[in-house]
N, C-alpha and C. Protein backbone atom coordinates (compact mmCIF):
# COMPACT_ATOMS: atom_id res chain seq x y z
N UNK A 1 7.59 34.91 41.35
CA UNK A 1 8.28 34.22 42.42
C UNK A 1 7.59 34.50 43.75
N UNK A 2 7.01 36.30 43.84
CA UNK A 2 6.53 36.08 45.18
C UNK A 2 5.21 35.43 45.27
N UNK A 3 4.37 35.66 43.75
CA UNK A 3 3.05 34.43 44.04
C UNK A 3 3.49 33.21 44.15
N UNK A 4 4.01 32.71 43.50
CA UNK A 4 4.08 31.44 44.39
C UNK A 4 4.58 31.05 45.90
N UNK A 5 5.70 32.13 46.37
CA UNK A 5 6.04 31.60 47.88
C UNK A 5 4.68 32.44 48.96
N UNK A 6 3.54 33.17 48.08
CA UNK A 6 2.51 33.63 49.29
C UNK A 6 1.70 32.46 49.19
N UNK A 7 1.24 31.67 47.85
CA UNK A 7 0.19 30.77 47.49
C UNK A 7 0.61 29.43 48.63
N UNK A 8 2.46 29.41 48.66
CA UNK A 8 2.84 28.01 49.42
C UNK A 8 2.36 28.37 50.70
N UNK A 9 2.65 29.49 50.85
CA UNK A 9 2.44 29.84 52.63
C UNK A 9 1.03 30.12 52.99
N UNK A 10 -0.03 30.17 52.19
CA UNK A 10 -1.53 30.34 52.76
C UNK A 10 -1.89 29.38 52.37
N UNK A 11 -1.46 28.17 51.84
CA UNK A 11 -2.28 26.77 50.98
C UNK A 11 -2.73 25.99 52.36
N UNK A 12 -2.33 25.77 53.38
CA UNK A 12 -2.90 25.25 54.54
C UNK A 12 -3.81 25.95 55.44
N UNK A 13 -3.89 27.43 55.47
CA UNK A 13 -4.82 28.11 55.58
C UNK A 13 -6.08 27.99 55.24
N UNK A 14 -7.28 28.04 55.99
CA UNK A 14 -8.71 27.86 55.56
C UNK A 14 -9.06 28.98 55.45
N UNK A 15 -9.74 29.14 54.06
CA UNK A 15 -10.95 30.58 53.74
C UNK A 15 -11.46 31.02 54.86
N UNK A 16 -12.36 32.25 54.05
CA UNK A 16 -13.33 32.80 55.08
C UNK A 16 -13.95 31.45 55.48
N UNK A 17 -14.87 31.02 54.96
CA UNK A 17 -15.81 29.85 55.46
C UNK A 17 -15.61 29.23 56.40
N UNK A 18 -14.18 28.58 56.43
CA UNK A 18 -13.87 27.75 57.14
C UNK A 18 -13.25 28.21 58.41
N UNK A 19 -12.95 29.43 58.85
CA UNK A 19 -12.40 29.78 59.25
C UNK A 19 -13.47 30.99 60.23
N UNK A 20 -14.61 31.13 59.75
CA UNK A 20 -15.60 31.57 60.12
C UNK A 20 -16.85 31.42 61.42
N UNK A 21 -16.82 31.77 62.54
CA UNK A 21 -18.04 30.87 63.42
C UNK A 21 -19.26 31.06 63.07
N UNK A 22 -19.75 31.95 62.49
CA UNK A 22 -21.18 31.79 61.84
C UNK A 22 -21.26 30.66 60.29
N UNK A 23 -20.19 30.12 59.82
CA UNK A 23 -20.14 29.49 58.98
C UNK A 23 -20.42 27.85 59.24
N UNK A 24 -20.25 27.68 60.55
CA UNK A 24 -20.66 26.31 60.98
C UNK A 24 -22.48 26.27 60.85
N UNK A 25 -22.94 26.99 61.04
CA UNK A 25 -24.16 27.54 61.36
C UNK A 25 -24.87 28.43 60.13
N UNK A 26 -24.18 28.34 59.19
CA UNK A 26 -25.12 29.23 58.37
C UNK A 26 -26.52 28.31 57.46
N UNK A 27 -26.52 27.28 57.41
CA UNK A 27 -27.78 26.62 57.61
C UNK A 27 -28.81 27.10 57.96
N UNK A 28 -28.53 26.80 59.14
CA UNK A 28 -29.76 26.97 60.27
C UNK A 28 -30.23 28.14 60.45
N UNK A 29 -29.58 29.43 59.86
CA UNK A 29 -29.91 30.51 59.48
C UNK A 29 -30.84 31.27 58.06
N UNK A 30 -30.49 29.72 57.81
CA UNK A 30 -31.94 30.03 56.22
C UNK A 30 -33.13 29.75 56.85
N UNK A 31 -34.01 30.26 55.72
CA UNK A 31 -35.43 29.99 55.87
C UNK A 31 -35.98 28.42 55.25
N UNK A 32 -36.88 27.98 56.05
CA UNK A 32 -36.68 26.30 55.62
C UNK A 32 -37.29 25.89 54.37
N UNK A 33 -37.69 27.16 53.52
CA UNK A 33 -38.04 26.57 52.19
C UNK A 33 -37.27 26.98 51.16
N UNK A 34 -35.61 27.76 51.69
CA UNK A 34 -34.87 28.35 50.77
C UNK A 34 -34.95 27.95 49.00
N UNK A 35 -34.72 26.23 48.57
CA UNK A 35 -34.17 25.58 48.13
C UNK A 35 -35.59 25.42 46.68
N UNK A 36 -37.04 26.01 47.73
CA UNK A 36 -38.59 26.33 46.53
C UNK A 36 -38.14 27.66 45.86
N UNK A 37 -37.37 28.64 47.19
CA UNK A 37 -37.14 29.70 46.65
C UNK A 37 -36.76 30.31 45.67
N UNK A 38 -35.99 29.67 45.67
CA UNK A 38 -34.49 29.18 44.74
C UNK A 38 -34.75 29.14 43.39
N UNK A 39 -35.45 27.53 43.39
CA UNK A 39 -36.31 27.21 42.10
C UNK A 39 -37.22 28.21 41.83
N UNK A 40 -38.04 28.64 42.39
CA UNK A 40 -38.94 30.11 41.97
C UNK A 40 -38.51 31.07 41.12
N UNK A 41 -37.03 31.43 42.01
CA UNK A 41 -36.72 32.72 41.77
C UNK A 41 -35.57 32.43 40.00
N UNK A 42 -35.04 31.21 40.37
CA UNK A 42 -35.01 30.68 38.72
C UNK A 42 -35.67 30.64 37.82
N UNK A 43 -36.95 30.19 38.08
CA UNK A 43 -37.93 30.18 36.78
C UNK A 43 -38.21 31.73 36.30
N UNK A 44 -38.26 32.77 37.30
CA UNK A 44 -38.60 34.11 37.19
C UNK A 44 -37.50 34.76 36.24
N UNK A 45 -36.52 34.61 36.84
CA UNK A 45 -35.26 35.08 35.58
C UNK A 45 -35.30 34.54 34.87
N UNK A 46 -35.79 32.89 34.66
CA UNK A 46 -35.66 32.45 32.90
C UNK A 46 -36.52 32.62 32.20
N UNK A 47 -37.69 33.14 32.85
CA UNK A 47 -39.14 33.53 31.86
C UNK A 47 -38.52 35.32 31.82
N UNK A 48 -38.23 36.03 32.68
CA UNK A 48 -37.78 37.47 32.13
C UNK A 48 -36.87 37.71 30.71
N UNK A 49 -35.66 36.36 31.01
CA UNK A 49 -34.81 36.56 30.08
C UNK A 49 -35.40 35.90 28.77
N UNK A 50 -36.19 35.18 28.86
CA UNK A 50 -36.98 34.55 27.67
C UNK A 50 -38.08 35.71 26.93
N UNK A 51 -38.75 36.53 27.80
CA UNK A 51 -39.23 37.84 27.38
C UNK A 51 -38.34 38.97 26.58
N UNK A 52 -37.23 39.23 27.29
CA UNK A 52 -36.43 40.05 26.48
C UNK A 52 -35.65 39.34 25.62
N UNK A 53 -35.95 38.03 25.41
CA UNK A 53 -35.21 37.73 24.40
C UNK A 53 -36.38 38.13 23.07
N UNK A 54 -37.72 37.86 23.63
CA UNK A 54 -38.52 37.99 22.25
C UNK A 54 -39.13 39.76 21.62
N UNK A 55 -38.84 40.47 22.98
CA UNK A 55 -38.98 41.05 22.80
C UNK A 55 -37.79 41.79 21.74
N UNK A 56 -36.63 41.50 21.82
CA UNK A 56 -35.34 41.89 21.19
C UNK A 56 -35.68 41.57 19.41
N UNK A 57 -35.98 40.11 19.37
CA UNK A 57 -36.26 39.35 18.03
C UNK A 57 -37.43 40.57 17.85
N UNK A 58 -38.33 40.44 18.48
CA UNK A 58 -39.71 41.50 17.65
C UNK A 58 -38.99 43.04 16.87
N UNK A 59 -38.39 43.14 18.08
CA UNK A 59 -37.84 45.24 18.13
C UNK A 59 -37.13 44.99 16.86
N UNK A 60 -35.83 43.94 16.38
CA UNK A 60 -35.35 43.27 15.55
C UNK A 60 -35.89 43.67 13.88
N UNK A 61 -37.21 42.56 14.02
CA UNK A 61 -37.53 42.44 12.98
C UNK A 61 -38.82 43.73 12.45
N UNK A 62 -39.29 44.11 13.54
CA UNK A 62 -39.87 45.76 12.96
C UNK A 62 -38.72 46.38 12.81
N UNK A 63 -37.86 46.96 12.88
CA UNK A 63 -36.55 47.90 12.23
C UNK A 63 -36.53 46.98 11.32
N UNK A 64 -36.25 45.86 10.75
CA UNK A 64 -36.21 45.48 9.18
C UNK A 64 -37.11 45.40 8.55
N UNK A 65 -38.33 45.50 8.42
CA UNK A 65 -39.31 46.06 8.44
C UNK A 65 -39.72 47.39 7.82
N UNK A 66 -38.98 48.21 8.60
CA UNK A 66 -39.08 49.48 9.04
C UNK A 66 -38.30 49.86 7.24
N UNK A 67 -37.14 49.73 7.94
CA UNK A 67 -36.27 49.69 6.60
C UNK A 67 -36.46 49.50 5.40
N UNK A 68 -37.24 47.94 5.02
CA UNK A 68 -37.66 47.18 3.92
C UNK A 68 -39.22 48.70 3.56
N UNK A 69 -40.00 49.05 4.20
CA UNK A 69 -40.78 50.06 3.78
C UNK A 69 -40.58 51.16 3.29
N UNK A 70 -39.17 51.53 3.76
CA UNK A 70 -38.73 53.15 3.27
C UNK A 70 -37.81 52.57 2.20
N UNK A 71 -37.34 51.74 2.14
CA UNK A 71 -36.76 51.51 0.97
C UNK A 71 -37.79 51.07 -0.53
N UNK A 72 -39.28 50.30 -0.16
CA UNK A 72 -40.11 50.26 -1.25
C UNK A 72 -40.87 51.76 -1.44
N UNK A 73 -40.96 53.16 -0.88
CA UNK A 73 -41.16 54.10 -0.83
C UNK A 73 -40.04 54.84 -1.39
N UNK A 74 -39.22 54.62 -1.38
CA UNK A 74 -38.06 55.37 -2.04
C UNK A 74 -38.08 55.12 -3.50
N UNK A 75 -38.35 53.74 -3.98
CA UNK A 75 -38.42 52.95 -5.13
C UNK A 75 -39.62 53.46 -5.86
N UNK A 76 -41.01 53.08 -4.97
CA UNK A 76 -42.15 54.11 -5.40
C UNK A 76 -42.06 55.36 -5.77
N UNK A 77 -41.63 56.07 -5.15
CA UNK A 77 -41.11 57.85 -5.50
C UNK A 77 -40.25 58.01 -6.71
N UNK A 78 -39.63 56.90 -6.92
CA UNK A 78 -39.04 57.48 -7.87
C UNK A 78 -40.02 56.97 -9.30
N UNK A 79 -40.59 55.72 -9.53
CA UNK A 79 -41.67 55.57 -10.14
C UNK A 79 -42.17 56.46 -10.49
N UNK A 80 -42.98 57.57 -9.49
CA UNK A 80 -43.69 58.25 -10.33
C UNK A 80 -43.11 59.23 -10.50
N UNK A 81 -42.28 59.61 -10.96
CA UNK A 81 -41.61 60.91 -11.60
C UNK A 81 -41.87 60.62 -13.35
């Protein structure tokens, strides 16, 4: 009951943003190639996260691997008894 009678009473209220004087102006406060930046700094995280993704699959499949060897060594060992 009281969220809703605080939500009625701040719903005409403007956010920070709006309500802000550097917010009229925060534009003109970027650097004017923000938007290359941007895109840059996207491609950089999606080629990182594309690295640790393969790197994960590799680490992955050496531990099964890994496994699949000590288990034909275990099999071997007992062979030659």
């Amino acid at each position: 009951d009281v969220q809703n009678k605080i939500r009625e009473s701040l719903r005409g209220v403007g956010d920070e943003f709006m309500t802000c004087g550097i917010a009229a102006t925060a534009k003109e406060l970027l650097p004017p190639d923000i938007q290359a930046q941007f895109v840059a700094s996207r491609e950089l995280i999606r080629n990182l996260y594309n690295s640790f993704h393969k790197l994960r699959d590799r680490a992955e499949r050496m531990a099964n691997r890994s496994a699949e060897n000590a288990t034909d060594l275990l099999l071997f060992g007992k062979e030659l008894r």
